[in-house]
C-alpha atoms as a PDB file:
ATOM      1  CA  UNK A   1     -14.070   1.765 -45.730  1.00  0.00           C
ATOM      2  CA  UNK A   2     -13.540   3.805 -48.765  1.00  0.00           C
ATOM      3  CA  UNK A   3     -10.709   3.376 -51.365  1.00  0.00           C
ATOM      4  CA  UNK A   4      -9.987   5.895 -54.441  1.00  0.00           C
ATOM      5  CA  UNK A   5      -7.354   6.554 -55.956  1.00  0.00           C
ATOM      6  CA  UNK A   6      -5.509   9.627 -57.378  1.00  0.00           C
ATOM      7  CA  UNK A   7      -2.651   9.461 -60.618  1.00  0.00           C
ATOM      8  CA  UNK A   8      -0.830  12.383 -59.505  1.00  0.00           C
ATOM      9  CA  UNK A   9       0.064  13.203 -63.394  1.00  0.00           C
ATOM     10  CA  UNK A  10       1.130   9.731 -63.871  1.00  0.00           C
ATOM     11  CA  UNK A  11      -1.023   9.643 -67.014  1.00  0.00           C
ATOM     12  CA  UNK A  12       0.611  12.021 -68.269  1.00  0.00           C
ATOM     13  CA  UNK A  13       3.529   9.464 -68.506  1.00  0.00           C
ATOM     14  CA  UNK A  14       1.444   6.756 -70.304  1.00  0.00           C
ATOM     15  CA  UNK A  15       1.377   6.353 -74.349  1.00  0.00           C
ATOM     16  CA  UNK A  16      -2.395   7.232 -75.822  1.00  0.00           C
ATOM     17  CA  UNK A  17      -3.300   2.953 -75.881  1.00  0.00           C
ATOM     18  CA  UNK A  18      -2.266   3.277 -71.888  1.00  0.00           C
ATOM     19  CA  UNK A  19      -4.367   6.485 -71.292  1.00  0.00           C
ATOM     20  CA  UNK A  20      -7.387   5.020 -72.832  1.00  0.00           C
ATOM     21  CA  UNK A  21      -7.152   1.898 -70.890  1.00  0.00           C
ATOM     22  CA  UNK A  22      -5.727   3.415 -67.204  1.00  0.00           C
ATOM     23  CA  UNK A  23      -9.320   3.918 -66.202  1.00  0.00           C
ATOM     24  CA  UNK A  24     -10.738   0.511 -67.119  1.00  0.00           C
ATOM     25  CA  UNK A  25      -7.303  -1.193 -64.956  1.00  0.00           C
ATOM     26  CA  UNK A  26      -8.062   1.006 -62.161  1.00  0.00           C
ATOM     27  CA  UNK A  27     -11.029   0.156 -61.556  1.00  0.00           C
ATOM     28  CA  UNK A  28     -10.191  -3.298 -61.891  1.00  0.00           C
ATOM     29  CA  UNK A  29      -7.465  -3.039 -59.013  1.00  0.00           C
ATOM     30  CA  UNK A  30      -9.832  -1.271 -56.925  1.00  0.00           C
ATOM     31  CA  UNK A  31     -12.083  -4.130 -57.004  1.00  0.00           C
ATOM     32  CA  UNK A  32      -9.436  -6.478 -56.448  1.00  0.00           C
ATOM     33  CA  UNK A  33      -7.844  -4.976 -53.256  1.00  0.00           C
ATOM     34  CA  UNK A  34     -11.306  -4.704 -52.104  1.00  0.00           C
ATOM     35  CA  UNK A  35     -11.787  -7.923 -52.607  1.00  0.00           C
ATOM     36  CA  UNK A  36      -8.238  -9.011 -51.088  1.00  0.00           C
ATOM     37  CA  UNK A  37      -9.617  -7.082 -48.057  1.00  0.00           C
ATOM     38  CA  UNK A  38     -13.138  -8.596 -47.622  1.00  0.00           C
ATOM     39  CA  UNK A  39     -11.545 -11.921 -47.642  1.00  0.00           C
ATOM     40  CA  UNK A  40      -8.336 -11.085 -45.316  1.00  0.00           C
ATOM     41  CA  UNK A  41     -10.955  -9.195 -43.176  1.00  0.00           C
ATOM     42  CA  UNK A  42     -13.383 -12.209 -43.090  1.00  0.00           C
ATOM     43  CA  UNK A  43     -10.407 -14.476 -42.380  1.00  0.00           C
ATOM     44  CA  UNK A  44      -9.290 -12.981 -39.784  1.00  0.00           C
ATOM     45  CA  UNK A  45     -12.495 -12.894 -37.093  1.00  0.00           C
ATOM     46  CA  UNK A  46     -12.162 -16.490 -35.781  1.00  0.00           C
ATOM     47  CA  UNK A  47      -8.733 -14.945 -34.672  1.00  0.00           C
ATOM     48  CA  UNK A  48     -10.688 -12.003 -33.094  1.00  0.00           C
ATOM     49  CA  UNK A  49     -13.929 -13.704 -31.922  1.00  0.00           C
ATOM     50  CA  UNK A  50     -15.133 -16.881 -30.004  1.00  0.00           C
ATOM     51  CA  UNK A  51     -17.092 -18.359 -32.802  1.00  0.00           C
ATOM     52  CA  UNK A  52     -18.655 -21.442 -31.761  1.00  0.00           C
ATOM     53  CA  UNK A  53     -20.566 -22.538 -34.740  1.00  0.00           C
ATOM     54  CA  UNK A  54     -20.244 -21.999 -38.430  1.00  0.00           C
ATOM     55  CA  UNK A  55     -22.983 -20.894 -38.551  1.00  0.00           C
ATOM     56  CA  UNK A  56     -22.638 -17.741 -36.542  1.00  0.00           C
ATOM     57  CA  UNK A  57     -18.946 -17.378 -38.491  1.00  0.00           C
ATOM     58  CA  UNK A  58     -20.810 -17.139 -42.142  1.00  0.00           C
ATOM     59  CA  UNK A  59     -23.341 -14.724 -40.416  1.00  0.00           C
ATOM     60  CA  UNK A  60     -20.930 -12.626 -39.475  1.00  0.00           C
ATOM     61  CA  UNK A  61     -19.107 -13.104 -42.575  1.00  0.00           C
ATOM     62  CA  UNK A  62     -21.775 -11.991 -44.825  1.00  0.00           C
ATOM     63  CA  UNK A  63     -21.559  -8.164 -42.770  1.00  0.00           C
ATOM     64  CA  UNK A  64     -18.533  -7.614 -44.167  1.00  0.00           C
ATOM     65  CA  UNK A  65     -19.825  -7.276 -47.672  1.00  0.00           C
ATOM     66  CA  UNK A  66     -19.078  -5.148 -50.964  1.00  0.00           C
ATOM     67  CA  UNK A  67     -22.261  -4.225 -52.674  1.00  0.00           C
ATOM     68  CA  UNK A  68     -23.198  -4.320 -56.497  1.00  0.00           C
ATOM     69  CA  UNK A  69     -23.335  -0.496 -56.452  1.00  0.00           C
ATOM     70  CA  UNK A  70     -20.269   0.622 -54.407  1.00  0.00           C
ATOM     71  CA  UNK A  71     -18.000  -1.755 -56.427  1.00  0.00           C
ATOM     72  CA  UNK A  72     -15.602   0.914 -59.048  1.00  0.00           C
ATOM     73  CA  UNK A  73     -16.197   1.018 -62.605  1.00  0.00           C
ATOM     74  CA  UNK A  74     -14.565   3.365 -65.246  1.00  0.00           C
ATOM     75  CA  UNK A  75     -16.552   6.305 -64.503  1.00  0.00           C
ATOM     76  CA  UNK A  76     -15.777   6.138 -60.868  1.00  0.00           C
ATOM     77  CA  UNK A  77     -12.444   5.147 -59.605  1.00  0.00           C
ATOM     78  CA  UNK A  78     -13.536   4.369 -55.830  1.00  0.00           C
ATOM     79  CA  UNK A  79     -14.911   1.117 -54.003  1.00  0.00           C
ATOM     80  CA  UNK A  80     -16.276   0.828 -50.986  1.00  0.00           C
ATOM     81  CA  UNK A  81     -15.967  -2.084 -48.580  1.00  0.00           C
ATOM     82  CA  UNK A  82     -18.832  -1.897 -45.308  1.00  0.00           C
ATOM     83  CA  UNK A  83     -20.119  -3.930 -42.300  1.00  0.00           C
ATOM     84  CA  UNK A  84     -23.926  -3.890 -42.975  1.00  0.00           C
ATOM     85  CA  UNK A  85     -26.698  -6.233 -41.501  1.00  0.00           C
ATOM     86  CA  UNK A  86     -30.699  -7.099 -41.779  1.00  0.00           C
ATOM     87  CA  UNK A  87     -32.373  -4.179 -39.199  1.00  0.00           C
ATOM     88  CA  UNK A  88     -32.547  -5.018 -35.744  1.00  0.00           C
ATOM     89  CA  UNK A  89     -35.267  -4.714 -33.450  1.00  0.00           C
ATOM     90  CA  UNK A  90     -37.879  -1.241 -34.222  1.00  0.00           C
ATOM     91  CA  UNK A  91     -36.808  -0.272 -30.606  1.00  0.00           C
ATOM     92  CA  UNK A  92     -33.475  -0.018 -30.877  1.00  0.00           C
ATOM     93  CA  UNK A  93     -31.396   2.827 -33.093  1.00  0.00           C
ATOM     94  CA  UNK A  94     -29.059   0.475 -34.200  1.00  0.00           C
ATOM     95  CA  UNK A  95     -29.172  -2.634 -36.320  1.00  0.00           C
ATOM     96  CA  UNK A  96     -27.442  -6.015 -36.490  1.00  0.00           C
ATOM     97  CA  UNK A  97     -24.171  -3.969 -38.127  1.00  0.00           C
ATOM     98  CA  UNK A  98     -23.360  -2.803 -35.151  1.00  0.00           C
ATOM     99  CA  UNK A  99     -23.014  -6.477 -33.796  1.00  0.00           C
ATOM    100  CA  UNK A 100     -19.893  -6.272 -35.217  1.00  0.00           C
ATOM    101  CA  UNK A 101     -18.784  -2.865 -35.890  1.00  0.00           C
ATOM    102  CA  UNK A 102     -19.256  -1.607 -32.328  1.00  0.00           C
ATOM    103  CA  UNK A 103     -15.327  -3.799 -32.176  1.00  0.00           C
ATOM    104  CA  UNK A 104     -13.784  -1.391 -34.260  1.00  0.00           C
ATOM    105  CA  UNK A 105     -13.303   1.364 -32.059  1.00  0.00           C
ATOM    106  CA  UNK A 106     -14.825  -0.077 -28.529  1.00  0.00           C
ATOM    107  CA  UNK A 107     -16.349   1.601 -25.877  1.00  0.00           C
ATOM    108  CA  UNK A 108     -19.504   1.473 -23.522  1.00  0.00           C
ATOM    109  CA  UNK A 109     -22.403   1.017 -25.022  1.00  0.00           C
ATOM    110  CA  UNK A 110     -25.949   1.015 -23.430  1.00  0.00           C
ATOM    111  CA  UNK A 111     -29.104  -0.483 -24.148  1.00  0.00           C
ATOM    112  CA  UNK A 112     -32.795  -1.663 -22.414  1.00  0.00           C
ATOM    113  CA  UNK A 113     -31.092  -4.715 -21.832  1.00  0.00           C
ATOM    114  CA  UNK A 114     -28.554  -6.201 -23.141  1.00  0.00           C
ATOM    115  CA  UNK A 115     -28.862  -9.675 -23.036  1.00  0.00           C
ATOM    116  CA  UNK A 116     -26.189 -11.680 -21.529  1.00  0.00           C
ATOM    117  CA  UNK A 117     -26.268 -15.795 -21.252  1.00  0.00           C
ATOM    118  CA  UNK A 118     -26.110 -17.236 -17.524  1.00  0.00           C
ATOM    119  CA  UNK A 119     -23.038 -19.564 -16.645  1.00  0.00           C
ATOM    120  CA  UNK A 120     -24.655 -22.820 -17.319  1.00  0.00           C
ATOM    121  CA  UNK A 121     -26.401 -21.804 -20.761  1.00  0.00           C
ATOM    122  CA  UNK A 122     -23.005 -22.245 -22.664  1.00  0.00           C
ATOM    123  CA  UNK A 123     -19.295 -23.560 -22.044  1.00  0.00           C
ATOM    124  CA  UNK A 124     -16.660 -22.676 -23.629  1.00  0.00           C
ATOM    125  CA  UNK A 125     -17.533 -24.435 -26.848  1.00  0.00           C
ATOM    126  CA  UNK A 126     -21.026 -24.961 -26.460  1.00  0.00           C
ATOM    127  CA  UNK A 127     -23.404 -23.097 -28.770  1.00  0.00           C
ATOM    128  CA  UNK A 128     -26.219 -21.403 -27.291  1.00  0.00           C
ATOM    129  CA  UNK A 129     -29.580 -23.095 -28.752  1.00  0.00           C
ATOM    130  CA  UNK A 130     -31.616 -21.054 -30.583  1.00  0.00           C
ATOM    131  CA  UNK A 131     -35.142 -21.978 -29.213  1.00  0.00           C
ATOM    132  CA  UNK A 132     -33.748 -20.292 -26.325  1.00  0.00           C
ATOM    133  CA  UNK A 133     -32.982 -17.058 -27.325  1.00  0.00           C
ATOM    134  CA  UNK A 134     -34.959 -14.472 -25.712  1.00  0.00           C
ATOM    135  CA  UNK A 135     -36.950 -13.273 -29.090  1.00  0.00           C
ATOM    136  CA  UNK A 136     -37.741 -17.224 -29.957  1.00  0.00           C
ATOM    137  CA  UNK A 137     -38.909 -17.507 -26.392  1.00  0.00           C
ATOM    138  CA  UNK A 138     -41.076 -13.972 -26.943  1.00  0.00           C
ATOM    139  CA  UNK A 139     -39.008 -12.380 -24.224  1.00  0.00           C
ATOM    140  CA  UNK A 140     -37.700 -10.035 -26.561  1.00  0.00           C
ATOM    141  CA  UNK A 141     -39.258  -7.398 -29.001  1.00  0.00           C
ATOM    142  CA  UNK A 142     -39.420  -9.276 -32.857  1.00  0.00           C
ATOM    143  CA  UNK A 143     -40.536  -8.193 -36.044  1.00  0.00           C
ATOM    144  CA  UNK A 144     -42.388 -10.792 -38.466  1.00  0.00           C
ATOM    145  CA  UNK A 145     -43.245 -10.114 -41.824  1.00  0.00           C
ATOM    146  CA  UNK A 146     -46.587  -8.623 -40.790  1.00  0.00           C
ATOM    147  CA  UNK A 147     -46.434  -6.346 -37.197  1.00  0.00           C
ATOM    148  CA  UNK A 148     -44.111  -5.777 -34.705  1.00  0.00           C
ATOM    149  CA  UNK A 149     -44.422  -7.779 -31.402  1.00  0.00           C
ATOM    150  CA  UNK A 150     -43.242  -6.637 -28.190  1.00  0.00           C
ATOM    151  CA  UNK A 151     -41.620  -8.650 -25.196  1.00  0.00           C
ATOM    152  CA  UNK A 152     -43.992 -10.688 -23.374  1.00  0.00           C
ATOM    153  CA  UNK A 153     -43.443 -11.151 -19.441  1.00  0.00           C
ATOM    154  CA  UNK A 154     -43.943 -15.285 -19.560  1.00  0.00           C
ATOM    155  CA  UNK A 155     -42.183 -16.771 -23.004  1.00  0.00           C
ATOM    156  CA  UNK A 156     -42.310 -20.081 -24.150  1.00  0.00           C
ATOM    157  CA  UNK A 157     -40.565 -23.482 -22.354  1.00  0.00           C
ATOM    158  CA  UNK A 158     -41.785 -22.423 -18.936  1.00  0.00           C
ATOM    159  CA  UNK A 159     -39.554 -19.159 -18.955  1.00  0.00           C
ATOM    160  CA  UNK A 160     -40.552 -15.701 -17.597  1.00  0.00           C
ATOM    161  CA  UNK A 161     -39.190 -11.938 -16.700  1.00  0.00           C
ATOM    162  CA  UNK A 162     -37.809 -10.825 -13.650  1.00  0.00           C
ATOM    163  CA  UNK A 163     -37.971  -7.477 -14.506  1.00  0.00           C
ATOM    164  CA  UNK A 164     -34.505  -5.574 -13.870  1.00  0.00           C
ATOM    165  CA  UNK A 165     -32.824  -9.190 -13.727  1.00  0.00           C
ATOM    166  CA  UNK A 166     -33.086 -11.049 -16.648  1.00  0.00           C
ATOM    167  CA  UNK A 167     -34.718 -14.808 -18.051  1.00  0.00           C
ATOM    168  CA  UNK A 168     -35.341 -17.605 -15.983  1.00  0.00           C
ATOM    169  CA  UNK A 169     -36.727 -21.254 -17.024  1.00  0.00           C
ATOM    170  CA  UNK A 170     -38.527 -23.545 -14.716  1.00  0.00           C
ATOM    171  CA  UNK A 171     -37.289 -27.011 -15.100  1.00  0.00           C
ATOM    172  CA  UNK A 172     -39.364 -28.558 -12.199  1.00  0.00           C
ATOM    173  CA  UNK A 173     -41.520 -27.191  -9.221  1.00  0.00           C
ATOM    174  CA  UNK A 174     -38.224 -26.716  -7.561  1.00  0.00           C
ATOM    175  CA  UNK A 175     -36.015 -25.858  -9.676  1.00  0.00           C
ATOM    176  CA  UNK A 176     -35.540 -22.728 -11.380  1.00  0.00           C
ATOM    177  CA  UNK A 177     -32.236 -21.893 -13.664  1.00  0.00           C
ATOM    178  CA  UNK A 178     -31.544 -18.834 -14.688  1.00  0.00           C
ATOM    179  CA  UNK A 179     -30.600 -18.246 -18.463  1.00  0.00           C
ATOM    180  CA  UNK A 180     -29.984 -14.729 -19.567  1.00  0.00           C
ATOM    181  CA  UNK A 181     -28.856 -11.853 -17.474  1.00  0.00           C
ATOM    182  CA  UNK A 182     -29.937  -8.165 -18.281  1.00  0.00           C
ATOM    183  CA  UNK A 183     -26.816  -5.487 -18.198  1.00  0.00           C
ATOM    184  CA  UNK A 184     -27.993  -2.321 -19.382  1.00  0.00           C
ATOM    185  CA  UNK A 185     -24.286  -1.296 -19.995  1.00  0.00           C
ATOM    186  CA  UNK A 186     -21.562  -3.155 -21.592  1.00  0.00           C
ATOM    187  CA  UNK A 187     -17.916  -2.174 -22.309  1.00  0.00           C
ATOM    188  CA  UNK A 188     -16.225  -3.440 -25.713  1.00  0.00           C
ATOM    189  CA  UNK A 189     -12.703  -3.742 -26.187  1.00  0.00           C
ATOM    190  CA  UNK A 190     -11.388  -2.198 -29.680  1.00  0.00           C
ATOM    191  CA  UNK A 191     -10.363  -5.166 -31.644  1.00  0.00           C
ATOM    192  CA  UNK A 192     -12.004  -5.830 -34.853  1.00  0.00           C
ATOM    193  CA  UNK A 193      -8.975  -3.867 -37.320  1.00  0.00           C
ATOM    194  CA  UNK A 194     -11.155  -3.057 -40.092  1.00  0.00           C
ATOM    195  CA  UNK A 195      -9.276   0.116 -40.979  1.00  0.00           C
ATOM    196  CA  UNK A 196      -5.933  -1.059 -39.867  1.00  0.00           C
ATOM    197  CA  UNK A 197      -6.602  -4.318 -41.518  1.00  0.00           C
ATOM    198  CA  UNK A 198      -7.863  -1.757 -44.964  1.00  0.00           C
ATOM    199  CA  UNK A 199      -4.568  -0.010 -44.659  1.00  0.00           C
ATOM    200  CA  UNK A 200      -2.299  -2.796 -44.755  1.00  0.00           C
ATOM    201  CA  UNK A 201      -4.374  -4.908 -47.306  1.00  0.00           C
ATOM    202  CA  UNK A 202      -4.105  -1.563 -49.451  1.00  0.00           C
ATOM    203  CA  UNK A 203      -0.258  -1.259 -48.853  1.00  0.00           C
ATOM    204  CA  UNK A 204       0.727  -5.070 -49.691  1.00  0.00           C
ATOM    205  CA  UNK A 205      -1.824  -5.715 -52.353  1.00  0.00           C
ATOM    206  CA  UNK A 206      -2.527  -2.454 -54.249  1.00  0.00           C
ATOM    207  CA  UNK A 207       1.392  -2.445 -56.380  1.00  0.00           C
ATOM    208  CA  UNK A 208       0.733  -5.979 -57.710  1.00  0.00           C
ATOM    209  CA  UNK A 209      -2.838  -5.872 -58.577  1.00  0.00           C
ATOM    210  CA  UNK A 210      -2.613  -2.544 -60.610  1.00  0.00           C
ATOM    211  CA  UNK A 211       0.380  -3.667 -62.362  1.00  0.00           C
ATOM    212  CA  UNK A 212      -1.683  -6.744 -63.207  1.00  0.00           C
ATOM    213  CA  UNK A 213      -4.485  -4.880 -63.878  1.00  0.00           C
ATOM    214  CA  UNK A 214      -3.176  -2.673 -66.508  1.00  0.00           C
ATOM    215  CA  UNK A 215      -1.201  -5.656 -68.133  1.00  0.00           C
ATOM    216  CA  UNK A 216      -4.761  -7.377 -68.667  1.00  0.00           C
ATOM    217  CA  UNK A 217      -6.548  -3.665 -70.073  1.00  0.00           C
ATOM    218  CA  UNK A 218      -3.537  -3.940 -72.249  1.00  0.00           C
ATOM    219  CA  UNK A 219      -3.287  -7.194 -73.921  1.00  0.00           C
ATOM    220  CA  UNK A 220      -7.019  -7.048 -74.046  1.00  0.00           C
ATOM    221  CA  UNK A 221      -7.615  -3.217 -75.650  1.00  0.00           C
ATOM    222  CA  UNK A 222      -9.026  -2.773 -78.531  1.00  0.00           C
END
């Protein structure tokens, strides 16, 4: 999400101290409605989201991020707010962004698999444990540091592939439970609001923190 903004000739209107100093308090409201957004935006996903760990709520948190070089400065009256993540795995197009972004507008998506937890793995609060997620368990392509690593067909703690069917963990000689399902097509329901949530931010916020804005560049020029 991009904001800039336009005077229209209201400059034109402003005595030479206000001139000189309408850039600098632009820029400053820019970053601050920006900033009202990121926060109102990060708020706002427990709303939107089972979240069952705080964990996984800072992580997704953090996409929603305004960096150094798209913030606005005098020169250039425009910030930019984004959903950006580390890179996902070398195999797939997309990266860990779109764990959060695919919300905004929805749709069905495909991929070779999706990974989707069995029943029993979680409840309705229960956080899934990490050891058994399919790339700690090897059962999914990883990158370290070094090389890339590709899905093995027997992972660690007894699991293994049924190819075309998804993760399975012996617990006894008996007794095999099944942990992760593959779906190779999912459909997501729009309802993340980033650009509605921009728009509104923009409309309630912008008034007050440009008027505050150039009050500050004001008492503070030189």
């Amino acid at each position: 999400m991009r904001i800039q903004v336009t005077d229209f000739g209201v400059s034109k209107l402003l005595s030479d101290v206000e001139q000189r100093q309408l850039p600098f308090a632009t820029s400053k409201a820019l970053n601050q409605t920006a900033l009202d957004f990121q926060r109102t935006m990060r708020e706002s996903l427990p709303k939107k989201f089972t979240i069952r760990s705080g964990t996984t709520r800072r992580f997704l948190e953090r996409m929603i991020k305004i960096e150094k070089f798209d913030r606005s400065n005098k020169h250039k009256l425009s910030v930019t707010v984004g959903i950006t993540g580390p890179g996902f795995f070398p195999s797939v197009s997309d990266n860990r962004a779109a764990i959060l972004a695919r919300h905004e507008k929805g749709g069905t998506f495909t991929a070779f698999p999706f990974y989707l937890p069995a029943p029993g793995l979680r409840g309705a609060t229960k956080e899934i444990p990490r050891r058994l997620y399919p790339s700690n368990l090897r059962l999914a392509p990883r990158r370290t540091p070094t090389e890339y690593l590709p899905a093995l067909r027997q992972g660690k703690r007894r699991t293994f592939i049924i190819p075309g069917v998804g993760i399975f963990q012996r617990q006894s000689k008996d007794e095999i439970d099944s942990i992760w399902f593959f779906k190779e097509r999912v459909t997501i329901k729009p309802r993340l609001g980033f650009y509605d949530t921009a728009t509104k931010t923009v409309e309630d916020r912008w008034a007050k923190n440009f008027a505050d804005s150039l009050a500050f560049a004001l008492r503070t020029a030189r």
